[in-house]
N, C-alpha and C. Protein backbone atom coordinates (compact mmCIF):
# COMPACT_ATOMS: atom_id res chain seq x y z
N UNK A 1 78.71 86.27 120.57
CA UNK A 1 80.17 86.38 120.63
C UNK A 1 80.55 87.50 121.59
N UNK A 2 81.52 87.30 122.96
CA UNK A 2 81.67 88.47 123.67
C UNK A 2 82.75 88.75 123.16
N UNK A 3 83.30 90.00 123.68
CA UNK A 3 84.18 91.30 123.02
C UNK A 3 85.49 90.31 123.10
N UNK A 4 86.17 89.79 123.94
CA UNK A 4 87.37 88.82 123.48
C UNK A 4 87.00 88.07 122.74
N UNK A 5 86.56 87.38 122.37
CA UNK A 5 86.39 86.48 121.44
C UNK A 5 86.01 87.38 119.99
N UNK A 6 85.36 88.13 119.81
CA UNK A 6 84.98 88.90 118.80
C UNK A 6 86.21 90.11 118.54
N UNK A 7 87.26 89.86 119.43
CA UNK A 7 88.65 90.51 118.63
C UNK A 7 89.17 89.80 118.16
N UNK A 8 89.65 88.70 118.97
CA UNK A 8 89.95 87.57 118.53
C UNK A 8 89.97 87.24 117.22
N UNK A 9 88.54 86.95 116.79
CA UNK A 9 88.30 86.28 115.45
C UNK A 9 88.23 87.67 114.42
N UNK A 10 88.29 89.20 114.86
CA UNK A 10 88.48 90.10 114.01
C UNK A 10 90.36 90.04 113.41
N UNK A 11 91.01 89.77 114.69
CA UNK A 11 92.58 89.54 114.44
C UNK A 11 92.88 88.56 113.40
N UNK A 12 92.10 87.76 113.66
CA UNK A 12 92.34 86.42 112.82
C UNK A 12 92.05 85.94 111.20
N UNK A 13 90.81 87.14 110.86
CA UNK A 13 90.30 87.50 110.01
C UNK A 13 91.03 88.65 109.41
N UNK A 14 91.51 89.14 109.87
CA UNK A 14 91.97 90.40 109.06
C UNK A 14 93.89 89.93 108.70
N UNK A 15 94.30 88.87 109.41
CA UNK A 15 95.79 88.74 109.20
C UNK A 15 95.53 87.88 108.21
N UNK A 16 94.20 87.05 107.52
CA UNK A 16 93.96 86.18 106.49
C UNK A 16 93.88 87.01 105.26
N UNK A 17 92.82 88.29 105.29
CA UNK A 17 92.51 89.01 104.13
C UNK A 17 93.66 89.79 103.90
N UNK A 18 94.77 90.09 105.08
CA UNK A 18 95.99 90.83 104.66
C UNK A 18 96.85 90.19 103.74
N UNK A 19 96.95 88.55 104.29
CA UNK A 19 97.25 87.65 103.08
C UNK A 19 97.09 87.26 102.22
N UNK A 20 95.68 87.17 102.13
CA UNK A 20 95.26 87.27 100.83
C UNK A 20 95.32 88.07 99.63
N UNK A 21 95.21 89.46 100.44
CA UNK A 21 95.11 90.71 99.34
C UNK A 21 96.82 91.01 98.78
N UNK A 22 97.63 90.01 99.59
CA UNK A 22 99.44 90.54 99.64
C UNK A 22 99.39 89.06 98.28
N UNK A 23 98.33 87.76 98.49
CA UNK A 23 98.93 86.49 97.31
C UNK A 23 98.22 87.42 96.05
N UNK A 24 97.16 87.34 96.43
CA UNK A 24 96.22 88.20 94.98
C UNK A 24 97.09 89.36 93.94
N UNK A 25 97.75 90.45 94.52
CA UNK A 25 98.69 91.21 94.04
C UNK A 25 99.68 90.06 93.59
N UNK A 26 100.33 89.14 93.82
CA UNK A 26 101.36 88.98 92.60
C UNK A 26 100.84 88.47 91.42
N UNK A 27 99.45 88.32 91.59
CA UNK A 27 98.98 87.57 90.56
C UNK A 27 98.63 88.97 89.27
N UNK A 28 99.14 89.03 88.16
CA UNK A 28 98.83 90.42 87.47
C UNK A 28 98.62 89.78 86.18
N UNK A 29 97.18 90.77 85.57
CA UNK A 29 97.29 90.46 84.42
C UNK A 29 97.66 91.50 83.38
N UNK A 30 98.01 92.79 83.90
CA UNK A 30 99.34 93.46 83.61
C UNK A 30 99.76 93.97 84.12
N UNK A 31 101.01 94.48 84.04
CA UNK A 31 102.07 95.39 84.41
C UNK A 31 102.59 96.47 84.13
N UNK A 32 102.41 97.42 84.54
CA UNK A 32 102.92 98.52 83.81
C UNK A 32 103.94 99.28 84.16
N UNK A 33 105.17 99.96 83.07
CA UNK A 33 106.62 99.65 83.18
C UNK A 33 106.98 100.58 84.37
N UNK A 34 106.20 101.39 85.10
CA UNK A 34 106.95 102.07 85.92
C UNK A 34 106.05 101.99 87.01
N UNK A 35 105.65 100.62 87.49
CA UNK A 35 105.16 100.54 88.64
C UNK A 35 103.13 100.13 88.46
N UNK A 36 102.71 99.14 89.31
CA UNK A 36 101.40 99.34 89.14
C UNK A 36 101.20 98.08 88.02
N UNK A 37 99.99 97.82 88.52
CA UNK A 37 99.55 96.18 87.79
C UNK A 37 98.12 96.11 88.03
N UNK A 38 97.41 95.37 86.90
CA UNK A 38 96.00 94.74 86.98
C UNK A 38 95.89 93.46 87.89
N UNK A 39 95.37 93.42 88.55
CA UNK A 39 95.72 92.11 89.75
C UNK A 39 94.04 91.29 89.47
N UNK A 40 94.50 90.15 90.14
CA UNK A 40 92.93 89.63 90.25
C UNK A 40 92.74 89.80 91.47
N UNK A 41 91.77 91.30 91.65
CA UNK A 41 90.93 91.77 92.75
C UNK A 41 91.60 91.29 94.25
N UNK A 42 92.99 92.06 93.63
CA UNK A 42 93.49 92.53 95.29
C UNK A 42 93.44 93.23 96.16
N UNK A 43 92.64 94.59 96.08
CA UNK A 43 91.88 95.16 96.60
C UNK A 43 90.83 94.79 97.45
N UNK A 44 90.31 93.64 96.91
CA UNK A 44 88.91 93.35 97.23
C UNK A 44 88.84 92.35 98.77
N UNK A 45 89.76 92.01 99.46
CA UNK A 45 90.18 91.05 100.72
C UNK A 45 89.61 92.64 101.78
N UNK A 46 90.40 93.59 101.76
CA UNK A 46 90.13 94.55 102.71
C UNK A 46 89.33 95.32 102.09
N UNK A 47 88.88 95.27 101.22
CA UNK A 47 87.43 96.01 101.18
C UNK A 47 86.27 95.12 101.70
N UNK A 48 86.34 94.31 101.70
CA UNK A 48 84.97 93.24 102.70
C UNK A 48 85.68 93.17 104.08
N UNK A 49 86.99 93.26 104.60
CA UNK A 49 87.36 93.03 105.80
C UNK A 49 86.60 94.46 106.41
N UNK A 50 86.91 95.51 105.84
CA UNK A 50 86.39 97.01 106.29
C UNK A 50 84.92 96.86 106.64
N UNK A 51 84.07 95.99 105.87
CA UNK A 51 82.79 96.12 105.16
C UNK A 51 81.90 95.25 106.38
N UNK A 52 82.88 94.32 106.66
CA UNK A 52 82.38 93.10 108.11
C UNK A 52 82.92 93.64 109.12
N UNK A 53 83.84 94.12 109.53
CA UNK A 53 84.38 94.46 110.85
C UNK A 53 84.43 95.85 110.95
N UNK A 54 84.48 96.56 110.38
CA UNK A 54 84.08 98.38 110.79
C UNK A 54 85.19 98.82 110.23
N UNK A 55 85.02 100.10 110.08
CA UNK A 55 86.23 101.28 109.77
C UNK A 55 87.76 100.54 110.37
N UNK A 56 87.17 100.73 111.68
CA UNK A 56 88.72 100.72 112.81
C UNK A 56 89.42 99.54 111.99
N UNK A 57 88.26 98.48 111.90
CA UNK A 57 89.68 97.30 111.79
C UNK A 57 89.85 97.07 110.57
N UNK A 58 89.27 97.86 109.29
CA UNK A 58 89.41 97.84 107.93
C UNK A 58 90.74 99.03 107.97
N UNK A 59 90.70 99.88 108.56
CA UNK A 59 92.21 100.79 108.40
C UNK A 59 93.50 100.25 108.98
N UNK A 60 92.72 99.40 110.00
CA UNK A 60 94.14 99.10 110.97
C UNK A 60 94.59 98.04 109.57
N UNK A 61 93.83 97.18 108.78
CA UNK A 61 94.57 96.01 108.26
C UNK A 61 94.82 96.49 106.80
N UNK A 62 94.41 97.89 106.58
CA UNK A 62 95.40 98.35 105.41
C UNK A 62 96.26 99.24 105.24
N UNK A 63 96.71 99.69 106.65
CA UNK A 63 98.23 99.99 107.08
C UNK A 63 98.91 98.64 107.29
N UNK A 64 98.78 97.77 108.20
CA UNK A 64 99.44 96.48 107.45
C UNK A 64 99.62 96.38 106.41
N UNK A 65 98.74 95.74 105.39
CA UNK A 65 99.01 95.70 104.04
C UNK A 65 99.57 96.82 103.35
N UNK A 66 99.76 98.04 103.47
CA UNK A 66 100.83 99.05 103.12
C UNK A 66 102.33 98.57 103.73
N UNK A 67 102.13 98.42 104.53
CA UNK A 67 103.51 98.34 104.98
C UNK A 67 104.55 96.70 104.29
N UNK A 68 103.63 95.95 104.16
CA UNK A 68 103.76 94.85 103.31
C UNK A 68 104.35 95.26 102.20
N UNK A 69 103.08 95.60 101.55
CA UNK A 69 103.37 96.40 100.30
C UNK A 69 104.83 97.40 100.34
N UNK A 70 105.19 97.77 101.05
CA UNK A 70 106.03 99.02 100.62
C UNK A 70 107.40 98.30 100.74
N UNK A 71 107.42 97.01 102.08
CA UNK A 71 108.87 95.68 102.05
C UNK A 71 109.05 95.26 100.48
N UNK A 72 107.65 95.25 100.11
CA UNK A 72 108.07 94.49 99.02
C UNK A 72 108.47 95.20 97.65
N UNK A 73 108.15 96.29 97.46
CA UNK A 73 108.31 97.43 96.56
C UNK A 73 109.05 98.41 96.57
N UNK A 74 110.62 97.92 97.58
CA UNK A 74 111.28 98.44 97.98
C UNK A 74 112.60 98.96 96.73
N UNK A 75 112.58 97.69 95.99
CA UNK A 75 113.39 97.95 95.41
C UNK A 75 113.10 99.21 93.89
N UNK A 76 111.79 99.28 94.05
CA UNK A 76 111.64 100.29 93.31
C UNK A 76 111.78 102.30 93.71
N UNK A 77 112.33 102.21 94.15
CA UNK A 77 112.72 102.91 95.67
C UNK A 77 114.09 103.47 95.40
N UNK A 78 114.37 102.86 94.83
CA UNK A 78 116.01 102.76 94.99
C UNK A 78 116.47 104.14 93.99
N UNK A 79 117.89 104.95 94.74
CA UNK A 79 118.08 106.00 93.43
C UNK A 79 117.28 107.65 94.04
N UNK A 80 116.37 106.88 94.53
CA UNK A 80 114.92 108.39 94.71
C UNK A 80 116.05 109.59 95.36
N UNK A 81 115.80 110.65 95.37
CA UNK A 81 115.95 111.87 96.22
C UNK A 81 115.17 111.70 97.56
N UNK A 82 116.23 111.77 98.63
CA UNK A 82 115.18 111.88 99.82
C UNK A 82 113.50 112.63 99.74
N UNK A 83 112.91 113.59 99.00
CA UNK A 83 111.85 114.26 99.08
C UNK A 83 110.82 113.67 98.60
N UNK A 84 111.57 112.74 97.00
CA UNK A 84 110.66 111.71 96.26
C UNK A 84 110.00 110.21 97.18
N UNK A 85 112.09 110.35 97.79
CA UNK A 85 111.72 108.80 98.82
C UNK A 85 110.78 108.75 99.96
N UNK A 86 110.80 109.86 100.54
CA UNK A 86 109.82 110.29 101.67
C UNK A 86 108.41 109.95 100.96
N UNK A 87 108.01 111.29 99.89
CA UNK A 87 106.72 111.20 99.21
C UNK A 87 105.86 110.01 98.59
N UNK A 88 106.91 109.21 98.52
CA UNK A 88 106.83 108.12 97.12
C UNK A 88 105.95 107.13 98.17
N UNK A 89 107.10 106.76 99.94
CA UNK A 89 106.37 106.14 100.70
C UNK A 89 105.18 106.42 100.87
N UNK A 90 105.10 107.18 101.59
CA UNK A 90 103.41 108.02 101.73
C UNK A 90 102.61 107.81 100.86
N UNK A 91 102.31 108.51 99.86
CA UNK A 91 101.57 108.33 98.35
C UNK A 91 101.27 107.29 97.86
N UNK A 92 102.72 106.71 97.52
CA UNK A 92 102.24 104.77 96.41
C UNK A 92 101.83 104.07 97.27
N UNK A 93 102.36 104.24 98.88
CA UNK A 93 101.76 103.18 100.01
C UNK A 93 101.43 102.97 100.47
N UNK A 94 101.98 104.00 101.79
CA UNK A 94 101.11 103.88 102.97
C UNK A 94 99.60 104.53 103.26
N UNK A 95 99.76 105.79 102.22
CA UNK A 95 97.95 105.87 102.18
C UNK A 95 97.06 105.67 101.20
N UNK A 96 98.06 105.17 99.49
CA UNK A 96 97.11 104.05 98.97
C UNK A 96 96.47 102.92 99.25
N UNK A 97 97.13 102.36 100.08
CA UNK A 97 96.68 101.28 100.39
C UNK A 97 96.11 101.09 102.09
N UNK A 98 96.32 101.87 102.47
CA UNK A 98 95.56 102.45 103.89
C UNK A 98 93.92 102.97 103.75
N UNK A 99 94.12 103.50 102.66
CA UNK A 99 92.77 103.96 102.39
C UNK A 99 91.48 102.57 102.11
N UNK A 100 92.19 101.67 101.42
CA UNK A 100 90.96 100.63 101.11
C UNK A 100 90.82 100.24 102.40
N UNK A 101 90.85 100.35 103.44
CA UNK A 101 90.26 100.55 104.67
C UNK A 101 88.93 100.85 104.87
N UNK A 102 88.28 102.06 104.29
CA UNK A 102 87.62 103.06 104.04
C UNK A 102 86.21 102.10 103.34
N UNK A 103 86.42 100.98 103.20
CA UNK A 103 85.49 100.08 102.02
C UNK A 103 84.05 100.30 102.30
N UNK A 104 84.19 100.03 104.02
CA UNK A 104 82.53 99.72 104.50
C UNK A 104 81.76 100.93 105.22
N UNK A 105 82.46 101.85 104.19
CA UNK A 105 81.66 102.78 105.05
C UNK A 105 80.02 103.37 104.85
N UNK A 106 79.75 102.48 103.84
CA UNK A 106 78.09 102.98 103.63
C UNK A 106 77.42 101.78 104.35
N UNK A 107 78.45 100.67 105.20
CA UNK A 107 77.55 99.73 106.06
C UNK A 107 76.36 99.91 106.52
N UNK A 108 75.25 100.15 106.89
CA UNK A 108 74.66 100.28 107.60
C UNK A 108 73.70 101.93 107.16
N UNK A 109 73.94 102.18 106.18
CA UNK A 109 73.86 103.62 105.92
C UNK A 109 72.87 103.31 104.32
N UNK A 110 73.14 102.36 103.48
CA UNK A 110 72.31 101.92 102.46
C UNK A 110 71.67 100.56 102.87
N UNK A 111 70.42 100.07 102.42
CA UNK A 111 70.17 99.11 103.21
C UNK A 111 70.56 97.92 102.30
N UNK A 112 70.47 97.94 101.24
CA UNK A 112 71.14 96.73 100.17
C UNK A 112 72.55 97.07 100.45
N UNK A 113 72.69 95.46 100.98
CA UNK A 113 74.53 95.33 101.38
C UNK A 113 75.34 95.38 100.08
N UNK A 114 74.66 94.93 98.82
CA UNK A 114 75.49 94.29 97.65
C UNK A 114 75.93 95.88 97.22
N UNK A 115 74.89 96.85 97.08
CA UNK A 115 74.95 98.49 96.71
C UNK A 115 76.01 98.90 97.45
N UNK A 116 76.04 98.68 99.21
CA UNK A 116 76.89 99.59 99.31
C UNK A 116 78.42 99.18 99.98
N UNK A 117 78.12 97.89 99.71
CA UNK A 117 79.26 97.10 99.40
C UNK A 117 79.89 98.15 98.44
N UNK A 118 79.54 97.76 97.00
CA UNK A 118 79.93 97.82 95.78
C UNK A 118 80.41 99.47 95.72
N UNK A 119 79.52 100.50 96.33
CA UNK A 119 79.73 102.05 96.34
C UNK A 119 80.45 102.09 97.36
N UNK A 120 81.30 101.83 98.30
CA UNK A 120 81.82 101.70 99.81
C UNK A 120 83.27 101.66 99.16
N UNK A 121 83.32 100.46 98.07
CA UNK A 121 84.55 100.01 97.25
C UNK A 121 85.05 101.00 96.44
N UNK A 122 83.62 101.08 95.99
CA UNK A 122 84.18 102.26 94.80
C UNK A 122 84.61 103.10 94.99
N UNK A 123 84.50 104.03 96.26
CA UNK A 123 85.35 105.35 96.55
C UNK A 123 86.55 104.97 97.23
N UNK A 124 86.56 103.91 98.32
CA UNK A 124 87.94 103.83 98.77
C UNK A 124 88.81 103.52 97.27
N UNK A 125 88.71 102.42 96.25
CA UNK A 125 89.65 102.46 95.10
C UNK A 125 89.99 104.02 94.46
N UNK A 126 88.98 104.73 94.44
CA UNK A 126 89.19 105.70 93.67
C UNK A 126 90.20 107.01 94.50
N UNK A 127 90.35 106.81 96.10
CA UNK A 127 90.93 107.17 96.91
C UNK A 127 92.55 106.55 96.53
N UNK A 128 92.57 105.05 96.50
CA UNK A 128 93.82 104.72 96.03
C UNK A 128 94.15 105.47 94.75
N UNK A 129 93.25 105.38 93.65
CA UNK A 129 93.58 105.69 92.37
C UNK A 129 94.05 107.63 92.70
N UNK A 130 93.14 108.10 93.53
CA UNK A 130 93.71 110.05 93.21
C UNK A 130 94.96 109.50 94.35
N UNK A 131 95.43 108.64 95.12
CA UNK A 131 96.98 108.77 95.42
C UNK A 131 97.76 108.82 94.78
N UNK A 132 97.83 107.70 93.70
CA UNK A 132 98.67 107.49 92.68
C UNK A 132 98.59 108.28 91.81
N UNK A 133 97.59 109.22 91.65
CA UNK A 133 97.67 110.46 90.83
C UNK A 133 98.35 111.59 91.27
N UNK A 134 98.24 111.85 92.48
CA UNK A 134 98.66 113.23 93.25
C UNK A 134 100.54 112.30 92.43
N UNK A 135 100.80 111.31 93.25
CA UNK A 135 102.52 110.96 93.29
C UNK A 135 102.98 110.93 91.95
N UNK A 136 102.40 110.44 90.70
CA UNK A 136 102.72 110.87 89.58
C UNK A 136 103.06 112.46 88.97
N UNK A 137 101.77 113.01 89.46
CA UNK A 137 101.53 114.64 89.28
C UNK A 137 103.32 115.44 90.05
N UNK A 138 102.84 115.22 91.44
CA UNK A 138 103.59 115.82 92.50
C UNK A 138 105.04 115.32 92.51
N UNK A 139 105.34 114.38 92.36
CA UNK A 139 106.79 113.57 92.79
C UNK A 139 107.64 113.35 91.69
N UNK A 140 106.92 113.07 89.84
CA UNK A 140 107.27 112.32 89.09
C UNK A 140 107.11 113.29 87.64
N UNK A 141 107.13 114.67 88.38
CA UNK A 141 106.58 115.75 87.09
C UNK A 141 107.59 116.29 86.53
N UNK A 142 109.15 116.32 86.92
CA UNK A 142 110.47 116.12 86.19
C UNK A 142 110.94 115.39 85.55
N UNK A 143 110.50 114.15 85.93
CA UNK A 143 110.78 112.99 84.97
C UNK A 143 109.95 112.77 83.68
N UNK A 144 108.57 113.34 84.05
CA UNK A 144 107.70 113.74 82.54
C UNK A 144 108.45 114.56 81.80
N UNK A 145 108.65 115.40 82.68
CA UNK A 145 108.78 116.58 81.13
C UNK A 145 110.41 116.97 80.69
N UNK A 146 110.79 115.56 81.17
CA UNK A 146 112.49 115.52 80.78
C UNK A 146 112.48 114.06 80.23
N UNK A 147 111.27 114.37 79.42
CA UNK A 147 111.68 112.65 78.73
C UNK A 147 110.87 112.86 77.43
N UNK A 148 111.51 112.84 76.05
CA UNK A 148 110.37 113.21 75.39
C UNK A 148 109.36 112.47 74.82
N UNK A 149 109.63 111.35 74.81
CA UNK A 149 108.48 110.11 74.56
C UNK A 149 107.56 110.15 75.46
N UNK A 150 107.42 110.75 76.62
CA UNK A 150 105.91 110.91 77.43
C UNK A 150 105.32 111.85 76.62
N UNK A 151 105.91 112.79 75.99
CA UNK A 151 104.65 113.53 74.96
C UNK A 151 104.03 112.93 73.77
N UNK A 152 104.81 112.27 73.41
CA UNK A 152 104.24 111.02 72.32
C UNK A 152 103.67 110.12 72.69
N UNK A 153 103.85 109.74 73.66
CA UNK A 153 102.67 108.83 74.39
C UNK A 153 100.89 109.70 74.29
N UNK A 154 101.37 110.79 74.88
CA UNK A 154 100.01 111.55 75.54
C UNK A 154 99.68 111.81 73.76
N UNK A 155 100.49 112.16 72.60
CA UNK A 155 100.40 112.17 71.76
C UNK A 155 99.33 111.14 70.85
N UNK A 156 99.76 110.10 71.15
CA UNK A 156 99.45 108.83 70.62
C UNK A 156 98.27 108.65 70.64
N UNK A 157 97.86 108.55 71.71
CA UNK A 157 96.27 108.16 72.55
C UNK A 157 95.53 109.63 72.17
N UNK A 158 96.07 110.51 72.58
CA UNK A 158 95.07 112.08 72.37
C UNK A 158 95.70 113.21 71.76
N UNK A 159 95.67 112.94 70.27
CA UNK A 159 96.67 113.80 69.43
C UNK A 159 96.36 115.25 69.90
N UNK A 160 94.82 116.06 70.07
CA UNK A 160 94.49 117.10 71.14
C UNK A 160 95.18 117.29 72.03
N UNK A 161 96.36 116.85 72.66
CA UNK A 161 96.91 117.25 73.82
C UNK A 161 98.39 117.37 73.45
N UNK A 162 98.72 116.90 72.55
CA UNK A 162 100.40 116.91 71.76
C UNK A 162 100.87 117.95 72.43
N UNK A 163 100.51 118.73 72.70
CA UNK A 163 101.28 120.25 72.90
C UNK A 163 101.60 120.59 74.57
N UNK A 164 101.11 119.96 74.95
CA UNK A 164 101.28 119.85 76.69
C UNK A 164 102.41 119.62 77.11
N UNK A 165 102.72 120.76 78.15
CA UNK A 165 104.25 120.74 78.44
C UNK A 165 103.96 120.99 79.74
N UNK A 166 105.13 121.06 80.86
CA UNK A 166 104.95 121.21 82.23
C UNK A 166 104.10 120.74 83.25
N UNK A 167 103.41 121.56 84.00
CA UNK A 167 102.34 120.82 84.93
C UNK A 167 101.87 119.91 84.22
N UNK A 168 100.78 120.52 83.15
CA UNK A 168 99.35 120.20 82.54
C UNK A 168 99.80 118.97 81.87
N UNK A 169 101.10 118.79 81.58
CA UNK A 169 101.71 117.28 80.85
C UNK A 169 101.60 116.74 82.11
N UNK A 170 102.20 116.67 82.99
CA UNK A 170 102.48 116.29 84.09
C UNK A 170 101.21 115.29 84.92
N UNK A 171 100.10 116.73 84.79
CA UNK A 171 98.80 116.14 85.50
C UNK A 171 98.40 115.11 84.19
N UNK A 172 98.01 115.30 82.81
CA UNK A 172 97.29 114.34 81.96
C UNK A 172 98.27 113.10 81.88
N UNK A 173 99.64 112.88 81.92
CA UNK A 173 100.05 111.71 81.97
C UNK A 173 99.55 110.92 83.30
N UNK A 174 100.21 111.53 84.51
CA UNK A 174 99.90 110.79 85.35
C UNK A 174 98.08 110.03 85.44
N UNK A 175 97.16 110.96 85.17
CA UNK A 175 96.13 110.47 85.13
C UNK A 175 95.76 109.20 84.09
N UNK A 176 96.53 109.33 82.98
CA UNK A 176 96.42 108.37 82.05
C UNK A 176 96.94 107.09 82.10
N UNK A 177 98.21 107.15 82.71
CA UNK A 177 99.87 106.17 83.43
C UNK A 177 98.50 105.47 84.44
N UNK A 178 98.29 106.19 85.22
CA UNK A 178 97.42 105.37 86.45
C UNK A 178 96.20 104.67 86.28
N UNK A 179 95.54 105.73 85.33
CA UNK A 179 94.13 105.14 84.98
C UNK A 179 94.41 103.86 84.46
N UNK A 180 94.95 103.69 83.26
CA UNK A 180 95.48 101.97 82.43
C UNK A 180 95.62 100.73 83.43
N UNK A 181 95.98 101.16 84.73
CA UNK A 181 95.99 99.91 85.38
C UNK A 181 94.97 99.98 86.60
N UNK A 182 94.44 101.33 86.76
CA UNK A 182 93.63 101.24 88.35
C UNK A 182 91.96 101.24 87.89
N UNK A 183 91.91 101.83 86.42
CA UNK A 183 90.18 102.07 86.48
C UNK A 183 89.70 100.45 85.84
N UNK A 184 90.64 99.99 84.91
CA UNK A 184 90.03 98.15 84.79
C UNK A 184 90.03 97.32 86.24
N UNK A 185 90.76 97.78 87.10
CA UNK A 185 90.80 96.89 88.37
C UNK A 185 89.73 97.02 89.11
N UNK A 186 89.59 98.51 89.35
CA UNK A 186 88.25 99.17 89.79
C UNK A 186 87.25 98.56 89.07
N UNK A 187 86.48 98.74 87.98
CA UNK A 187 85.74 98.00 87.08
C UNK A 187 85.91 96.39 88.04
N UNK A 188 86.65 95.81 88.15
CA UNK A 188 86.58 94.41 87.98
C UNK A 188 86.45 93.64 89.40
N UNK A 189 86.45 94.61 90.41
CA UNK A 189 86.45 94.85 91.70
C UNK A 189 85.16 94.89 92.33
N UNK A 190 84.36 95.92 91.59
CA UNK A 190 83.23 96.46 91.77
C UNK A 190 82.48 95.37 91.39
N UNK A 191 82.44 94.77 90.04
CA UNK A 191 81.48 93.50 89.48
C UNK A 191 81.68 92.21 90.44
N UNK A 192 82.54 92.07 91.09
CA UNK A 192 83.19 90.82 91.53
C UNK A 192 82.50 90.91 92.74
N UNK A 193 83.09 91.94 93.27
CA UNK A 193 82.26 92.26 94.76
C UNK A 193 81.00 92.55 95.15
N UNK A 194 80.00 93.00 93.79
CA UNK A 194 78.89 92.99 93.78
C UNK A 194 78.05 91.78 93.97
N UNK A 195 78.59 90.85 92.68
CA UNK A 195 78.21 89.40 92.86
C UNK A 195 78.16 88.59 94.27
N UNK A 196 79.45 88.49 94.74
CA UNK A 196 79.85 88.03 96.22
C UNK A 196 79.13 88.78 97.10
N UNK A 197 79.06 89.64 97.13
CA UNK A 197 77.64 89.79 98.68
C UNK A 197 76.49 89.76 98.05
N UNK A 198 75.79 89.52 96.62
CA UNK A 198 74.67 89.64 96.07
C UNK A 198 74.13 88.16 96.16
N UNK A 199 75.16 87.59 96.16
CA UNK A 199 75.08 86.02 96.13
C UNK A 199 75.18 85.04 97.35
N UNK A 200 75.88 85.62 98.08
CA UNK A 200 76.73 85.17 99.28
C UNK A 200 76.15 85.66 99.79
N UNK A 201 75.88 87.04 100.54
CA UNK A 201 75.96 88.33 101.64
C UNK A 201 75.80 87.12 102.81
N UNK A 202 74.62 86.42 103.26
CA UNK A 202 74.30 85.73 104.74
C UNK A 202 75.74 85.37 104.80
N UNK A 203 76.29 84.42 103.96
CA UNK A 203 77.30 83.52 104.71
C UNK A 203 78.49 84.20 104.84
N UNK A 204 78.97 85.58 104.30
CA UNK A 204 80.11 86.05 104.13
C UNK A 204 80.01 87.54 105.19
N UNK A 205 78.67 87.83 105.04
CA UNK A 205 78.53 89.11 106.31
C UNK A 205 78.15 88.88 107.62
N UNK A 206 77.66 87.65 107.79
CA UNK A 206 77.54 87.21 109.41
C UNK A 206 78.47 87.89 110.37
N UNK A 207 78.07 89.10 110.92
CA UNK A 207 78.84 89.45 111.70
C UNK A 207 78.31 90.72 113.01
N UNK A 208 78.74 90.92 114.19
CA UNK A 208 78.42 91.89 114.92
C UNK A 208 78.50 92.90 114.19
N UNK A 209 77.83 94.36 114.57
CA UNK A 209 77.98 95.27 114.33
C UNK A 209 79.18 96.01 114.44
N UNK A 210 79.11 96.98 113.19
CA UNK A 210 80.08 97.70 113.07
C UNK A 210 80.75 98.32 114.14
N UNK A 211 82.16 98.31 114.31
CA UNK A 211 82.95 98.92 115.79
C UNK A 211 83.11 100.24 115.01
């Protein structure tokens, strides 16, 4: 394949997995009330796009898919303080979801593809997941601790922490708010994607080397 043709079919490939990973997200098997959902492994389109075509064109196609993402999640948006609205972009979007970019980066670096497939995934998600932590923590830590049912929540689940007020409420909700929908996805991401190049890898990694 020479270098036009092998952009070519990288363009073509990556505006499919952008679509894909944009149908996969509406599909949720939950929701949770202030943003954030269990999807069937929507993540997982640009974490193999990253994983076959290199860094470059795994970031370039999840700033696309951020920006997707953020048209469509607009209306949750609405109301913010310019500082939140600024942050909120950045944080929930454009470099959560910029980051699963990041998928393939043990390409070539572990020699079992299915391993570092699967570990490649696992840190870019967990990159999404400390975004959505920092923006909970950082953006959303007034709205914790001016609501008093978030302490009964944190209550509920970890009667040990009842007493948490300010930051430290602030940081254990958000970690908890996020975890409920990002560490089962993660989990389900990781198994899924393991299988698929464990099973697949020839017919699904056929590809030039990493750019």
């Amino acid at each position: 394949m020479n270098s036009v043709s092998k952009r070519t079919f990288n363009l073509v490939l990556g505006g499919i997995m952008v679509a894909m990973a944009t149908v996969l997200g509406f599909i949720k098997v939950y929701e949770a009330p202030y943003g954030g959902a269990i999807t069937v492994c929507s993540m997982l389109p640009i974490l193999f796009y990253s994983y076959r075509c290199g860094l470059k064109w795994g970031l370039g196609a999840g700033l696309v898919h951020s920006v997707l993402q953020l048209l469509l999640g607009m209306s949750a948006l609405r109301g913010l303080s310019v500082g939140t609205l600024v942050g909120s972009i950045f944080l929930d979007y454009i470099l959560a979801f910029t980051v699963l970019g990041l998928g393939g980066m043990f390409r070539g670096k572990i020699k079992n593809d299915a391993v570092a497939f699967t570990l490649g995934g696992f840190v870019a998600m967990m990159l999404r997941y400390f975004c959505s932590f920092l923006s909970g923590w950082i953006l959303w830590a007034d709205v914790v601790n001016d609501a008093p049912y978030m302490q009964e929540v944190i209550a509920a689940y970890i009667p040990a922490l009842s007493n948490l007020t300010g930051t430290t409420l602030a940081v254990v909700y958000s970690l908890v708010y996020n975890g409920v929908y990002m560490i089962p996805e993660i989990i389900l991401t990781c198994v899924v994607g393991f299988l698929l190049v464990q099973f697949a890898g020839k017919q699904v990694l056929d590809k030039p080397k990493q750019a």
